[in-house]
Protein backbone atom coordinates (compact mmCIF):
# COMPACT_ATOMS: atom_id res chain seq x y z
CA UNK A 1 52.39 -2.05 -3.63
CA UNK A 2 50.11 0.56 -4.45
CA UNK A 3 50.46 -0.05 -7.89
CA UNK A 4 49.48 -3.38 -7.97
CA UNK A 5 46.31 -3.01 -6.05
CA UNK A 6 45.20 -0.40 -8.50
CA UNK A 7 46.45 -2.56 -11.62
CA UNK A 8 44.40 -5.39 -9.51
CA UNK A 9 41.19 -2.73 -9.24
CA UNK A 10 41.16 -2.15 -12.87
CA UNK A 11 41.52 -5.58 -13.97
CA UNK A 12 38.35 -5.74 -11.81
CA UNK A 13 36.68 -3.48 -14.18
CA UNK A 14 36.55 -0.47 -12.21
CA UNK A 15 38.92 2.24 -10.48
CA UNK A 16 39.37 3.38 -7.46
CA UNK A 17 39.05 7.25 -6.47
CA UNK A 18 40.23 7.76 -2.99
CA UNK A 19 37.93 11.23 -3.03
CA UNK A 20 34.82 8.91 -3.89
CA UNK A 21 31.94 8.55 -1.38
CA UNK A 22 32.81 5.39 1.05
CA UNK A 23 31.06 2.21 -0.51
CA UNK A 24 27.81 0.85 0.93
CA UNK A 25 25.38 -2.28 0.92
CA UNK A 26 24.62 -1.16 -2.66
CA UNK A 27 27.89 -0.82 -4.07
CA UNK A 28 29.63 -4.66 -2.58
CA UNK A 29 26.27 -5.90 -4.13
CA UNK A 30 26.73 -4.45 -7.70
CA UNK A 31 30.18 -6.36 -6.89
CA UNK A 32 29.35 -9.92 -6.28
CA UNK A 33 26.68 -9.33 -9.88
CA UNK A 34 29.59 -8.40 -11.69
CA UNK A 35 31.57 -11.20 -9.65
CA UNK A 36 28.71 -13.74 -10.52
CA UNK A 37 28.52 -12.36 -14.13
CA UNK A 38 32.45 -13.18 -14.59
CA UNK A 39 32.50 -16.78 -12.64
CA UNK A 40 31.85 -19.94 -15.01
CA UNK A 41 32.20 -23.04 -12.60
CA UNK A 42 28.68 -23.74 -11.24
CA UNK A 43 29.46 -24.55 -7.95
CA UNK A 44 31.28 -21.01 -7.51
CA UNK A 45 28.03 -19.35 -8.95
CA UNK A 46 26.01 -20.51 -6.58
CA UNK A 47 28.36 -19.60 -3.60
CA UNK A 48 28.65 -16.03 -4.90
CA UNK A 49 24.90 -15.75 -4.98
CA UNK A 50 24.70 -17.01 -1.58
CA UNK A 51 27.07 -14.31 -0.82
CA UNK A 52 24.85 -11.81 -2.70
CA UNK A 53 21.68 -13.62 -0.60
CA UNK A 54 23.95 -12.90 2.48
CA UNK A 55 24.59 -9.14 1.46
CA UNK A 56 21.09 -8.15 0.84
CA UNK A 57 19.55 -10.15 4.07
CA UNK A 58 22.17 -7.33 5.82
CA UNK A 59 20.19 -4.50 7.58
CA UNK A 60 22.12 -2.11 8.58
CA UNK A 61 21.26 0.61 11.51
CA UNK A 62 18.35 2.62 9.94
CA UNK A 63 15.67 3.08 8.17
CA UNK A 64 17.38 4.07 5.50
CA UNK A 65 20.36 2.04 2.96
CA UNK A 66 18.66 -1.07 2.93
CA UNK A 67 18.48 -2.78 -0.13
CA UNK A 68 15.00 -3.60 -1.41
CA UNK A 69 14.47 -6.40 -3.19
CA UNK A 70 11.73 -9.20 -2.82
CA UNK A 71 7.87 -8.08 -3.05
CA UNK A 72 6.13 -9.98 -0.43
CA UNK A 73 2.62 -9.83 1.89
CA UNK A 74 4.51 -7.58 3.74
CA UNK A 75 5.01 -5.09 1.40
CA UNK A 76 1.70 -5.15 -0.32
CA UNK A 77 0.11 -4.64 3.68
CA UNK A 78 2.60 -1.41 3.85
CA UNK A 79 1.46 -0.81 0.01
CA UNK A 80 -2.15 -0.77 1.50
CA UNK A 81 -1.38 1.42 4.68
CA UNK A 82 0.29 4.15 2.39
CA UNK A 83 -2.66 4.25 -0.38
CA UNK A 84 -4.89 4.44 3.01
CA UNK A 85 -3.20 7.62 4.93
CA UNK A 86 -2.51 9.66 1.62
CA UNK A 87 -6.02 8.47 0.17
CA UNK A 88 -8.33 9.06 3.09
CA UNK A 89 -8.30 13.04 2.92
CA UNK A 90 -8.98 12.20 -0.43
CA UNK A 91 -11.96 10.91 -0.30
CA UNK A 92 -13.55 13.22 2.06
CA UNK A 93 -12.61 16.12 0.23
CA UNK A 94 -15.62 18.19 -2.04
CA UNK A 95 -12.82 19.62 -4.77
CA UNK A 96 -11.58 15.41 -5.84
CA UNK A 97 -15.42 15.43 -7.06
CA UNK A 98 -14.97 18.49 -8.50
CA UNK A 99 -11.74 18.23 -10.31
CA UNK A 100 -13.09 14.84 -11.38
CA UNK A 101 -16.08 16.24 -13.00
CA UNK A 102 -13.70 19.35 -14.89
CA UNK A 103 -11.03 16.44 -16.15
CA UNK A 104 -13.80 14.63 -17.62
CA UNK A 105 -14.41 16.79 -20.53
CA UNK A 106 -10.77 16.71 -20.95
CA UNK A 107 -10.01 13.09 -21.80
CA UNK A 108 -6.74 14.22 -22.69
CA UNK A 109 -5.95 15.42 -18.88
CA UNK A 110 -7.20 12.51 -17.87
CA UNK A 111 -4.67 10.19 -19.46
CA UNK A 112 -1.78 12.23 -18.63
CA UNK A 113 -3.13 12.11 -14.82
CA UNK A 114 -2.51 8.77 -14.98
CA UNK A 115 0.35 8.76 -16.65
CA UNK A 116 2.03 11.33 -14.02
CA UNK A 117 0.83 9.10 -11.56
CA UNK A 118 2.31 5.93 -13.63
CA UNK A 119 5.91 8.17 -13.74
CA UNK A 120 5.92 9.22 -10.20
CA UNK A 121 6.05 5.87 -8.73
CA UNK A 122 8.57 5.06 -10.93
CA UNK A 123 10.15 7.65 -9.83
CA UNK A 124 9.83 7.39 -6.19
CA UNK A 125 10.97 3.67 -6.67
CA UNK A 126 13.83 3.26 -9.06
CA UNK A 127 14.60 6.52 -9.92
CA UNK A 128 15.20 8.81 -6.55
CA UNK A 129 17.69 7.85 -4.16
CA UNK A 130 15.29 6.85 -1.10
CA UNK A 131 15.98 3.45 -1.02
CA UNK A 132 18.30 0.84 -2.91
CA UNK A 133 15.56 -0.46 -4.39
CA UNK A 134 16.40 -3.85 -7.13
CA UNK A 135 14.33 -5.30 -9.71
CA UNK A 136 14.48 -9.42 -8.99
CA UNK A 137 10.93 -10.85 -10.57
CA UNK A 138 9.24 -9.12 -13.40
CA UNK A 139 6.06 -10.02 -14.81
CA UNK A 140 5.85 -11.36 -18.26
CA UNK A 141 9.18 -10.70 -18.28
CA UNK A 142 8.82 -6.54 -18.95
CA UNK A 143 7.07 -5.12 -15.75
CA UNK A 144 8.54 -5.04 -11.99
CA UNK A 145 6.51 -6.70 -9.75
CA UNK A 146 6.97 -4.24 -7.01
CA UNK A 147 6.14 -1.62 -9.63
CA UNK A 148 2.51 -3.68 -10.19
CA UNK A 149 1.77 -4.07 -6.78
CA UNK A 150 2.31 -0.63 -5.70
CA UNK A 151 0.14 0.64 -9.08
CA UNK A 152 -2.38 -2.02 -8.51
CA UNK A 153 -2.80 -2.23 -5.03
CA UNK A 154 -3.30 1.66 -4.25
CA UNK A 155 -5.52 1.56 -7.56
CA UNK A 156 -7.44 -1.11 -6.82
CA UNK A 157 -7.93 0.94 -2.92
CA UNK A 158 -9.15 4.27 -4.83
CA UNK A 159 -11.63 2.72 -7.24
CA UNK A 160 -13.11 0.37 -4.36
CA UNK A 161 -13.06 3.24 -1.38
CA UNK A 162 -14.37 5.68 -3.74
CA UNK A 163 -16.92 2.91 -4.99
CA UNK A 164 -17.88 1.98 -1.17
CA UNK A 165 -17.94 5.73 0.07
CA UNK A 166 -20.42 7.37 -2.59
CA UNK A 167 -17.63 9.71 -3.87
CA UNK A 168 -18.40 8.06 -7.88
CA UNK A 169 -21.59 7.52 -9.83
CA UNK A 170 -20.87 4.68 -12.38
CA UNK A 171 -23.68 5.81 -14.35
CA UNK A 172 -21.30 8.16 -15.30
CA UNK A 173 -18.56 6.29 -15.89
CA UNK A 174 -16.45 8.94 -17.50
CA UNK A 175 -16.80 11.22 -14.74
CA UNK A 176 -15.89 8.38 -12.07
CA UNK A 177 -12.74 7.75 -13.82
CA UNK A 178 -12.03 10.83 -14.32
CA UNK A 179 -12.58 11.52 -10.42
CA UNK A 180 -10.34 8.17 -9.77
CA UNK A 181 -7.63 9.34 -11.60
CA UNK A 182 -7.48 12.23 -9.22
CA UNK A 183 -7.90 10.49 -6.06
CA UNK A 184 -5.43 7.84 -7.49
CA UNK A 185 -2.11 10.23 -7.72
CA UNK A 186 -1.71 10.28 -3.91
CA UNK A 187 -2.93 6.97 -3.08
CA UNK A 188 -0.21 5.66 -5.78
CA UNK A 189 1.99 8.16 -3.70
CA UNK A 190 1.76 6.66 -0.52
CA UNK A 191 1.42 3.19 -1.47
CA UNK A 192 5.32 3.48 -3.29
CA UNK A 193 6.40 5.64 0.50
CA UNK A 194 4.83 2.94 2.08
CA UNK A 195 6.19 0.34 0.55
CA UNK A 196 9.68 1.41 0.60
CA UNK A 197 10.43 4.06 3.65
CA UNK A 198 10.63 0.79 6.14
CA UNK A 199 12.99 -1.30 4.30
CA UNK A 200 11.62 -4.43 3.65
């Protein structure tokens, strides 16, 4: 018998290892995609993707497991929230100014600030193992839109709180980028945490 179910396992695709971790939401949902990716009757497509609808609507007990998947109002409020608690001390602090001011003869730092800040969200979304997080809509086809709303939400938050709260001169433009670049890395920070911490 035991043979059979592992002959049945790898004709699957895949092998079982009894010392493996114990599957979760993530893993039976990688199963119905390679499920839907080996059906070829319609009508059986459709009910494995209401079976992988069914599987990701799951929540189990926790914060944490979920799978992440649709980018909604909801998430871009939590987006907001996050940009807001790790932006604020930001923006009342002298040194953002300051560092702001130093990066701006360095036009070099400047575009790898943003680019850390660019890789970290990445990071904290797709790469680290905080939340189950899939990519579903993409726009033009290349960028995750849960990877744009996070960047331009908690962007969009720096350059207008830092606007509305004197902390940039846009007579200088140069500097004031330069200064929003700083300000931008935890804002960007806590709008991906925000985002993804609750599970939605």
């Amino acid at each position: 018998m035991s043979e059979s179910g592992d002959d049945g396992d790898e004709r699957r695709g895949r092998t079982v290892d009894r010392d493996d971790d114990p599957p979760d939401m993530g893993d039976l949902y990688d199963e119905l995609e390679s499920l839907a990716d080996a059906v070829d009757d319609p009508a059986e497509r459709e009910r494995v993707a209401a079976a992988m609808r069914t599987a990701a609507a799951v929540e189990p007990v926790g914060v944490f497991g979920r799978i992440v998947r649709e980018f909604d109002r909801g998430d871009a409020a939590e987006a907001l929230l996050g940009s807001a608690l790790f932006g604020i001390p930001m923006l009342v602090e002298g040194g953002t100014g300051e560092v702001g001011e130093f990066l701006a003869t360095h036009p070099l730092s400047v575009a790898a600030t943003y680019a850390f800040t660019v890789a970290a969200v990445v990071g904290i979304l797709y790469v680290s193992d905080i939340q189950d997080v899939r990519v579903t809509h993409r726009l033009f086809g290349i960028v995750p839109r849960r990877l744009a709303g996070v960047l331009g939400i908690s962007l969009a938050f720096a350059v207008v709180s830092m606007t509305a709260w004197g902390r940039v001169d846009w007579t200088t433009p140069v500097v004031a980028i330069a200064a929003i670049s700083v300000a931008w890395v935890p804002m960007a920070i806590g709008a991906a945490l925000g985002d993804i911490l609750p599970g939605t």
